[in-house]
N, C-alpha and C. Protein backbone atom coordinates (compact mmCIF):
# COMPACT_ATOMS: atom_id res chain seq x y z
N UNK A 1 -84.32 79.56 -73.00
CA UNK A 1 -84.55 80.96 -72.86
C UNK A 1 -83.33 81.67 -73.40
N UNK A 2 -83.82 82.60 -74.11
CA UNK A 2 -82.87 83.10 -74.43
C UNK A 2 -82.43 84.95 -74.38
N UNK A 3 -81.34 84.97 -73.73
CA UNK A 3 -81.29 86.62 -72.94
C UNK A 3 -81.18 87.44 -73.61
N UNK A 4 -81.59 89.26 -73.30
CA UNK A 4 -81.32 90.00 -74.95
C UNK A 4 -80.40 90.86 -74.17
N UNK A 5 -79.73 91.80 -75.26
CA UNK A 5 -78.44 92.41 -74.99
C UNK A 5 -79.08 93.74 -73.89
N UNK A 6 -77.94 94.36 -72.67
CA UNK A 6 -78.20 94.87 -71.76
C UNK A 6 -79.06 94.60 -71.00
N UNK A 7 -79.69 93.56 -70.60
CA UNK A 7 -80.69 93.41 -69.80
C UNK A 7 -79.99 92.48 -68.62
N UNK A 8 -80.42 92.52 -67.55
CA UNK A 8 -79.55 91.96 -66.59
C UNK A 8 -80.16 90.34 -65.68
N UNK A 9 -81.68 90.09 -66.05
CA UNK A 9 -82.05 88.93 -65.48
C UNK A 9 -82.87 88.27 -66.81
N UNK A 10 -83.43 87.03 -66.29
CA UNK A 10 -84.45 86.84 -67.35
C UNK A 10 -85.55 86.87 -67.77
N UNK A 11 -86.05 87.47 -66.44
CA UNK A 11 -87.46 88.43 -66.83
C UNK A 11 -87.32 89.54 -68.25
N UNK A 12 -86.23 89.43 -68.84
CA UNK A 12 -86.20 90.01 -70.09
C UNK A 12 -85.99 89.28 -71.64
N UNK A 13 -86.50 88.08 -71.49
CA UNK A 13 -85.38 87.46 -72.54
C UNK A 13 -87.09 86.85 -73.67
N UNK A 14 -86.39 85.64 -74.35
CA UNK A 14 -87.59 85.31 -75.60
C UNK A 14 -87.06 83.76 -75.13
N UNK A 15 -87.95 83.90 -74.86
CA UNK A 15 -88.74 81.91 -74.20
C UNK A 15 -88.93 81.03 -75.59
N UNK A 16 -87.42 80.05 -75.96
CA UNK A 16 -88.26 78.93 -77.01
C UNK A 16 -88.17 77.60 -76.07
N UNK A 17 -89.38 77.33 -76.60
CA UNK A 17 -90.01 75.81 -75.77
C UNK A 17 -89.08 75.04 -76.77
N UNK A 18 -88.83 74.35 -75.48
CA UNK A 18 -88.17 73.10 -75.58
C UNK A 18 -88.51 71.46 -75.57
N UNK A 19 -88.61 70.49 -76.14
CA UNK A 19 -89.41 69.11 -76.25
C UNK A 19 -87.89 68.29 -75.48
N UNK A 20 -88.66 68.19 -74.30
CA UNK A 20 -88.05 67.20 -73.40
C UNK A 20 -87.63 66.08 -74.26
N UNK A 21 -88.40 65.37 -75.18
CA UNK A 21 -87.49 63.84 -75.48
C UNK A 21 -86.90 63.81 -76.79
N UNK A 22 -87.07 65.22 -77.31
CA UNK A 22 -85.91 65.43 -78.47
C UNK A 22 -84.75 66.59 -78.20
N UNK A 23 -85.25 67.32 -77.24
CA UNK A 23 -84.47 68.88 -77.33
C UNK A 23 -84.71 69.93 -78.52
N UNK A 24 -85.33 69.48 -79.29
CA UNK A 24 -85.76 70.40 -80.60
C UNK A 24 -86.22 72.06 -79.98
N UNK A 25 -85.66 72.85 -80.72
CA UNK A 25 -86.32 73.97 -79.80
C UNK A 25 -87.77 74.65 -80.98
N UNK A 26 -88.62 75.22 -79.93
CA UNK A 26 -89.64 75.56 -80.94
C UNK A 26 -89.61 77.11 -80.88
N UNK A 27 -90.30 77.66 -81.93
CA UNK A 27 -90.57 79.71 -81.97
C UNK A 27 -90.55 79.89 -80.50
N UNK A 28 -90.18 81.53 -80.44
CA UNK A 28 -89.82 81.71 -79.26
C UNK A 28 -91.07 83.09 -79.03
N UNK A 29 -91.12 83.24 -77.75
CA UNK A 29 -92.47 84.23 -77.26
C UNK A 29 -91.86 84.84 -75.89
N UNK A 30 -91.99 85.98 -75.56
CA UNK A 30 -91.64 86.77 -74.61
C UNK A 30 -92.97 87.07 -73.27
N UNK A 31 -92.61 86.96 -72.32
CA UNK A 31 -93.37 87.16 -71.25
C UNK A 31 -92.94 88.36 -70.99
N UNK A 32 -91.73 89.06 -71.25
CA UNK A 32 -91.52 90.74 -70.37
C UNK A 32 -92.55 91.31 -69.74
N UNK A 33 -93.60 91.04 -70.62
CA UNK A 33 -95.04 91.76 -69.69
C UNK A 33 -95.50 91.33 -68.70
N UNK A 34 -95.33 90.35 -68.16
CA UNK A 34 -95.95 89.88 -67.29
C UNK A 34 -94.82 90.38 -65.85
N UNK A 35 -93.88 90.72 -65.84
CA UNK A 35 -92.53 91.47 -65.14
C UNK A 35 -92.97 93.09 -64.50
N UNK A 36 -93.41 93.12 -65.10
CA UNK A 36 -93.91 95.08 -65.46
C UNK A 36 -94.61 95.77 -64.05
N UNK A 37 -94.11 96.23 -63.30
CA UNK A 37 -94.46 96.19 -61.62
C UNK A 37 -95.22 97.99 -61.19
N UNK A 38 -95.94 98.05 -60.39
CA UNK A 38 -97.08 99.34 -60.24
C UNK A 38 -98.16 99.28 -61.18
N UNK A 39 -99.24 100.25 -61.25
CA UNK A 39 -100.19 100.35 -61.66
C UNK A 39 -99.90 100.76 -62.87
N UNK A 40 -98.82 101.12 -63.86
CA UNK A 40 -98.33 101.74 -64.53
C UNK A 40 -98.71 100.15 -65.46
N UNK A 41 -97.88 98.94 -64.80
CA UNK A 41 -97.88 98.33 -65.99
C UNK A 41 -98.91 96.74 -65.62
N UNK A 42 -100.26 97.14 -64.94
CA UNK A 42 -100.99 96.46 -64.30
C UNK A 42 -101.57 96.10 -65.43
N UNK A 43 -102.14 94.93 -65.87
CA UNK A 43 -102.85 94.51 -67.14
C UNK A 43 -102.16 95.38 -68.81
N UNK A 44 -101.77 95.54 -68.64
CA UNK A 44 -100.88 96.16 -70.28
C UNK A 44 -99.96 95.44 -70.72
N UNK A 45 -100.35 95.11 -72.28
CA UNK A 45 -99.62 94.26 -72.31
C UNK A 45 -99.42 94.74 -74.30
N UNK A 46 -97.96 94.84 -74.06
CA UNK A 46 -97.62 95.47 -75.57
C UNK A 46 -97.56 94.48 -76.91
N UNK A 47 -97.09 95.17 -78.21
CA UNK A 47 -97.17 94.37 -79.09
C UNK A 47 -96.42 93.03 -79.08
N UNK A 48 -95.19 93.22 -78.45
CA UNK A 48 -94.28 92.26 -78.51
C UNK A 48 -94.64 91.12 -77.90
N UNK A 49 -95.68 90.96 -77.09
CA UNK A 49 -96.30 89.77 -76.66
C UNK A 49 -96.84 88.79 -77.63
N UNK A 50 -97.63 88.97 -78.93
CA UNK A 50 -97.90 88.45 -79.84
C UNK A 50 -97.32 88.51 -80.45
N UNK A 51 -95.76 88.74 -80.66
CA UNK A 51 -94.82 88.10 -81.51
C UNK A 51 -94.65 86.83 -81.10
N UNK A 52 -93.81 86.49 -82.59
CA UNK A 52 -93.31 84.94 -82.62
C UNK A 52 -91.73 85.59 -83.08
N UNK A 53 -90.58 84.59 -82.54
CA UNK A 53 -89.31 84.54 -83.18
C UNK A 53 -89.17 83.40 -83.31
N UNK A 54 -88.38 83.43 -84.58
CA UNK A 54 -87.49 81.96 -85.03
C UNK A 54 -86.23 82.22 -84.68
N UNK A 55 -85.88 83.22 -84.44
CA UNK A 55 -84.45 83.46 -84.12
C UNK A 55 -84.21 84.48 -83.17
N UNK A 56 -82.86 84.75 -82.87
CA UNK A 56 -82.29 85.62 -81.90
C UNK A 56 -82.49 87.41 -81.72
N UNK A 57 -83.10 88.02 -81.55
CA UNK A 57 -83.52 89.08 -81.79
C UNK A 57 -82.26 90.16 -81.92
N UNK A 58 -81.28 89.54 -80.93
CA UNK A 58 -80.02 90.96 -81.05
C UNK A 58 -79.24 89.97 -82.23
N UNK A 59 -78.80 88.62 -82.65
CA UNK A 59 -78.17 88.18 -83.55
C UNK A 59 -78.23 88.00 -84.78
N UNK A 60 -79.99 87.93 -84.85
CA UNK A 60 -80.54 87.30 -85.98
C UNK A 60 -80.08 85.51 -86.35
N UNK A 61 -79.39 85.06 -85.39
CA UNK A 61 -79.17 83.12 -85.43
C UNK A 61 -80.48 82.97 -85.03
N UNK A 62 -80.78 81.69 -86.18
CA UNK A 62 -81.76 80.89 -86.22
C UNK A 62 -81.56 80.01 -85.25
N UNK A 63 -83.17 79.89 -84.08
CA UNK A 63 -82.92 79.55 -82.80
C UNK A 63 -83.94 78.11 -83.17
N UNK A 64 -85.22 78.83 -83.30
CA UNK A 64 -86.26 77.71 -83.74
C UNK A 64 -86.23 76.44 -84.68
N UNK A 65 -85.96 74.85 -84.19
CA UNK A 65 -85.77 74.43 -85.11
C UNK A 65 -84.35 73.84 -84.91
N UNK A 66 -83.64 73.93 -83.85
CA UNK A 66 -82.19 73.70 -83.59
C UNK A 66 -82.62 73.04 -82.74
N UNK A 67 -81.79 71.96 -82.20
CA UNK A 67 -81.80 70.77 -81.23
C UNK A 67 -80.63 70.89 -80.45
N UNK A 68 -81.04 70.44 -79.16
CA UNK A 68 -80.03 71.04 -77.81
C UNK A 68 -79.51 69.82 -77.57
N UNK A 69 -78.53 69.46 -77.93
CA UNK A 69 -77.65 67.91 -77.46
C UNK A 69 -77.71 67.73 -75.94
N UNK A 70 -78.15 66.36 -75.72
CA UNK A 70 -77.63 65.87 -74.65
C UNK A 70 -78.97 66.50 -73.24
N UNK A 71 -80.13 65.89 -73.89
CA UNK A 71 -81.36 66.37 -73.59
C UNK A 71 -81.58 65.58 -72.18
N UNK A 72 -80.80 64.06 -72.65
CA UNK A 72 -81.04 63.07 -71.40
C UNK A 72 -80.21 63.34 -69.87
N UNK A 73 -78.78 64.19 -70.45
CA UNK A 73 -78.32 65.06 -69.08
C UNK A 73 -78.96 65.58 -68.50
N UNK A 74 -79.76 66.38 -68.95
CA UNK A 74 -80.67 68.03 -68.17
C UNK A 74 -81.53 66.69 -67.25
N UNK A 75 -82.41 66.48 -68.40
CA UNK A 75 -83.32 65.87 -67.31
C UNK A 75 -82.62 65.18 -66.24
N UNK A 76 -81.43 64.31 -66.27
CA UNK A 76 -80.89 63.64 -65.09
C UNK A 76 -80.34 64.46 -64.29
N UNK A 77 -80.20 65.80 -64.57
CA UNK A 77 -79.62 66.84 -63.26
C UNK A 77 -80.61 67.11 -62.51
N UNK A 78 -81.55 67.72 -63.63
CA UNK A 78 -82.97 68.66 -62.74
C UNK A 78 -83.70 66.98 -61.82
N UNK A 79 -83.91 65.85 -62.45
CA UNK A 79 -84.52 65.05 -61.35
C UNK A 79 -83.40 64.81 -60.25
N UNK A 80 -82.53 64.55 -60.09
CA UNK A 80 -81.35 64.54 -59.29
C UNK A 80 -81.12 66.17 -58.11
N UNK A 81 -81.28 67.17 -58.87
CA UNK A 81 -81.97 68.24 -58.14
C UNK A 81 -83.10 68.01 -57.50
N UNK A 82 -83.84 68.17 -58.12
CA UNK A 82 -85.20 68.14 -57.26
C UNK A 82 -84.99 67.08 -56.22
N UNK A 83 -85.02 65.64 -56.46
CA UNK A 83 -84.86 64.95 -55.36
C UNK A 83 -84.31 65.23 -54.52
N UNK A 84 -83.09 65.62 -55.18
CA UNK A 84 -82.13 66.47 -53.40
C UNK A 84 -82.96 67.64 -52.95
N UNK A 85 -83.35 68.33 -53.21
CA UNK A 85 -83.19 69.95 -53.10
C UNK A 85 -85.06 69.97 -52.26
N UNK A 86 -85.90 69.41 -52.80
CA UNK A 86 -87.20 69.48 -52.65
C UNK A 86 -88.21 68.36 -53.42
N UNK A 87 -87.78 67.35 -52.42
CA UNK A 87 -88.67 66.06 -53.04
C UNK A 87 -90.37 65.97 -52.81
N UNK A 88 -90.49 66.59 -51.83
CA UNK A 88 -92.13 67.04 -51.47
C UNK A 88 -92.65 68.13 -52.49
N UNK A 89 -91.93 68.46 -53.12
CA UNK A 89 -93.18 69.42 -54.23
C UNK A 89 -93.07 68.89 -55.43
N UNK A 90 -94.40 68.79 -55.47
CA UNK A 90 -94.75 68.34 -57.03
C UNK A 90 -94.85 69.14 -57.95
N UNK A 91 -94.42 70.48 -58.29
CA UNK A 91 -93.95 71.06 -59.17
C UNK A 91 -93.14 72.18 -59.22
N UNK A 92 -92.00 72.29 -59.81
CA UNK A 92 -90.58 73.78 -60.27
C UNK A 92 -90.42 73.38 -61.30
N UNK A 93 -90.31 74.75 -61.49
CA UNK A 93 -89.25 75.37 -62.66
C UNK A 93 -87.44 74.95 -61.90
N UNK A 94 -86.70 74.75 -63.27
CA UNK A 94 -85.82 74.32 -63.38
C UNK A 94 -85.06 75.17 -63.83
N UNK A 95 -83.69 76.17 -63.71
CA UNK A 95 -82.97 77.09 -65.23
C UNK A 95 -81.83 76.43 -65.15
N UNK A 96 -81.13 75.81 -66.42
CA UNK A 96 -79.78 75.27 -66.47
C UNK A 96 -79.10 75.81 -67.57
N UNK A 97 -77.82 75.87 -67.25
CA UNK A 97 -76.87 75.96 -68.23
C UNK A 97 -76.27 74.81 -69.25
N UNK A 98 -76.31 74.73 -70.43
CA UNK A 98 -75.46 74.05 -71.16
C UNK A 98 -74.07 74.28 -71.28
N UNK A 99 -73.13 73.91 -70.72
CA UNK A 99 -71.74 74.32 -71.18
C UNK A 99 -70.88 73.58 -71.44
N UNK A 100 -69.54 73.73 -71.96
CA UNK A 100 -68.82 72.45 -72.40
C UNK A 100 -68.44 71.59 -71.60
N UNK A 101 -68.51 71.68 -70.30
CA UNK A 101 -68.31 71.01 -68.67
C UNK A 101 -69.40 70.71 -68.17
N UNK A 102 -70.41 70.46 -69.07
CA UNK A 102 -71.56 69.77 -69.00
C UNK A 102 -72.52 70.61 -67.86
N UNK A 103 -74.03 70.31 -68.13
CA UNK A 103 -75.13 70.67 -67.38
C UNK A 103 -74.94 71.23 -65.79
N UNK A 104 -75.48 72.72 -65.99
CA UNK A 104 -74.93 73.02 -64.66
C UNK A 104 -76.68 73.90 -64.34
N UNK A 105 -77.27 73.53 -62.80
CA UNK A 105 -77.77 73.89 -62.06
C UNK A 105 -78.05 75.46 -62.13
N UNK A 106 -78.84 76.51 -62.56
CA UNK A 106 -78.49 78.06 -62.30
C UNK A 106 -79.63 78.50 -61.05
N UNK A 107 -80.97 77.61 -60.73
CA UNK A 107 -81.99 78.13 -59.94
C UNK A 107 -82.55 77.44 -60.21
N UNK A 108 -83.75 76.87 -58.90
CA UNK A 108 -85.10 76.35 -58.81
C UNK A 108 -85.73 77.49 -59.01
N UNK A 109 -87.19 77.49 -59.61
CA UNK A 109 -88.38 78.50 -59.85
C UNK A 109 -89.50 77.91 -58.91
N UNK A 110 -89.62 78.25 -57.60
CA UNK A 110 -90.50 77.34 -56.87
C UNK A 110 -91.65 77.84 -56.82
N UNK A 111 -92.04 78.64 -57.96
CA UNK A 111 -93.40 79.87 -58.07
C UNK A 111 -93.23 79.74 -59.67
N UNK A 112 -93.00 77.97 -60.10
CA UNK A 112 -92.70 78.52 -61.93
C UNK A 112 -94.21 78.73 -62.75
N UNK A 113 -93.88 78.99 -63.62
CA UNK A 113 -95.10 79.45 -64.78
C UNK A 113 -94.94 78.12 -66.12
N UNK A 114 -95.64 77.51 -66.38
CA UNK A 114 -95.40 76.77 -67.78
C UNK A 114 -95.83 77.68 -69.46
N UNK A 115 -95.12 79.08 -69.11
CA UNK A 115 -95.21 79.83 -70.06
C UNK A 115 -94.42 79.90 -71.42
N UNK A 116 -95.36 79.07 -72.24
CA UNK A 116 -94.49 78.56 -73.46
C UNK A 116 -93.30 77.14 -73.12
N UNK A 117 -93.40 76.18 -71.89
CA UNK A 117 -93.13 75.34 -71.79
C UNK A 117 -93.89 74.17 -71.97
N UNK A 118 -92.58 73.43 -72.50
CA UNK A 118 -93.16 71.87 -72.40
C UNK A 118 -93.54 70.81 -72.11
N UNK A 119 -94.39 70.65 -71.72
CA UNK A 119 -94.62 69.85 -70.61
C UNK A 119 -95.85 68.34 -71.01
N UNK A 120 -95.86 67.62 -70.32
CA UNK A 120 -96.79 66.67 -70.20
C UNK A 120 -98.12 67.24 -69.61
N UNK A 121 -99.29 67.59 -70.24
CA UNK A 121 -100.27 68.28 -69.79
C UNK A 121 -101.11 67.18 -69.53
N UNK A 122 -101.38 65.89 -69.66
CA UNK A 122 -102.08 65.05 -69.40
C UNK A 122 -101.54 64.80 -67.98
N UNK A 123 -99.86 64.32 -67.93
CA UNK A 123 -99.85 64.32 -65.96
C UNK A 123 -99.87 65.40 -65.86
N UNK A 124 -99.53 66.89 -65.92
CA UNK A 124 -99.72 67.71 -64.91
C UNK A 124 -100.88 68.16 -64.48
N UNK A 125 -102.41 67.85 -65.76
CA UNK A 125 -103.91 68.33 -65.20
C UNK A 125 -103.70 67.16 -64.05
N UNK A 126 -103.43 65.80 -64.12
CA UNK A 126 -103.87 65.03 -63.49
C UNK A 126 -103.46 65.31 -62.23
N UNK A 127 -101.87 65.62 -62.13
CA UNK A 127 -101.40 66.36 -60.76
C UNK A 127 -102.40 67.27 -60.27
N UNK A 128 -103.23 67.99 -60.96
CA UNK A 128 -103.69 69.29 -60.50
C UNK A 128 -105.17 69.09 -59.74
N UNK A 129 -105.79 67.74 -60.46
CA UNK A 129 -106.84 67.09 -60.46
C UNK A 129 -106.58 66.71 -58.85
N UNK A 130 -105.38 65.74 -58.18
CA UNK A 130 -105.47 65.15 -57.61
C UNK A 130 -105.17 65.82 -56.03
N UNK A 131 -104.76 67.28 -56.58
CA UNK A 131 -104.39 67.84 -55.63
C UNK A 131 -105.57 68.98 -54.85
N UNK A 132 -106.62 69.43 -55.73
CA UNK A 132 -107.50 70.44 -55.03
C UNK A 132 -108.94 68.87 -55.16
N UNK A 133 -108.80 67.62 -55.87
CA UNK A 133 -109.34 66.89 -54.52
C UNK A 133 -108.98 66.21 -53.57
N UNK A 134 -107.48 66.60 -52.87
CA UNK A 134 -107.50 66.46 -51.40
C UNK A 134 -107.82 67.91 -50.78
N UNK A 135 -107.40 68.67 -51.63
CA UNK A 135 -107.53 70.15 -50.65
C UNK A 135 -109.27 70.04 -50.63
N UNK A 136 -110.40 69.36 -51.22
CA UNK A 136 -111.41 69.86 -51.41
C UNK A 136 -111.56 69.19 -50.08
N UNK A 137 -111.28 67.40 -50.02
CA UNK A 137 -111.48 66.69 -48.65
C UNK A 137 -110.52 67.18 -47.41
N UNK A 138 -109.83 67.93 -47.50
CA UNK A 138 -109.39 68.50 -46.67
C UNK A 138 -110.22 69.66 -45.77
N UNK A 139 -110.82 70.14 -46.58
CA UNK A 139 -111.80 71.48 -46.23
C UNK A 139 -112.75 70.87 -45.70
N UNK A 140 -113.00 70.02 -46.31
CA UNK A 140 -114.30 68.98 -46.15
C UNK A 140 -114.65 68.50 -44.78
N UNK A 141 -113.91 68.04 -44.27
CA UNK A 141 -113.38 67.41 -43.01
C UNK A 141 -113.18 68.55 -42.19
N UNK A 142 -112.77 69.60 -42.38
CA UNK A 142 -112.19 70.61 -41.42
C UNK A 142 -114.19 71.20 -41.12
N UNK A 143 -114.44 71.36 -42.54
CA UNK A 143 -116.25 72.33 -42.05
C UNK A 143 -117.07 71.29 -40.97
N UNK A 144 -116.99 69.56 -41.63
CA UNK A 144 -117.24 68.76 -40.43
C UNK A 144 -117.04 68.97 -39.11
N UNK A 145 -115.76 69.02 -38.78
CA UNK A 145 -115.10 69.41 -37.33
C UNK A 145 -115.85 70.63 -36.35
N UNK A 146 -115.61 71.55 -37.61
CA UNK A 146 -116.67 72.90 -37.16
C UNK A 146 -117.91 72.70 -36.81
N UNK A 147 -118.61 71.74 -37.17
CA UNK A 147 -120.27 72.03 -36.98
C UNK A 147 -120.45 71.05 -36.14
């Protein structure tokens, strides 16, 4: 993710997906809209949503297409996180820093979005699969009880 000038969180920034087993980064796409709070900015959703960037919008550096060294750190923090932090949920968002003192922790997203992320979509349907059919036998069993 990448932040734009004066803005103060990252509900403002241009999202390039990242490939877990290379670090390659791909075009980047902005969610800002989805941030946008009252009836004012309820379903509206501006041009800048269907943009694409290859690069930095306040720099103009070519972002898309650059590879993030040291891909096998992140992942060994964020699983090393999670295990500590919240081993019972099967899915967060992760935000880390790259810095020269290596991979640093900034927030769990325990409400994350896979918006323009990369992910394994074959396990995560399957996660998703396996989880509303226990919630289905869960219900299931509970309407039993009831009647």
């Amino acid at each position: 993710m990448a932040g734009l000038a004066g803005k103060c969180t990252d509900h403002s920034s241009i999202c390039f997906g990242v490939d877990v087993a290379t670090g390659a980064l791909s075009p980047g796409v902005t969610a800002n809209h989805w941030y946008r709070l009252g009836l004012a900015g309820a379903g509206r959703v501006d041009a800048a949503a269907a943009r694409v960037w290859q690069s930095h919008p306040d720099t103009g550096k070519q972002v898309a297409g650059c590879v993030l060294p040291g891909m096998a750190d992140v992942l060994d923090a964020v699983v090393a996180a999670h295990m500590a932090a919240c081993p019972n949920l099967p899915l967060v968002g992760w935000d880390v820093a790259l810095t020269p003192e290596g991979v640093f922790i900034l927030e769990v997203n325990l409400s994350c979005n896979l918006f323009n992320g990369a992910f394994d979509s074959a396990s995560y349907y399957s996660l998703l699969w396996h989880y509303f059919d226990q919630l289905g036998s869960a219900l299931g069993a509970g309407r039993k009880k009831a009647d």
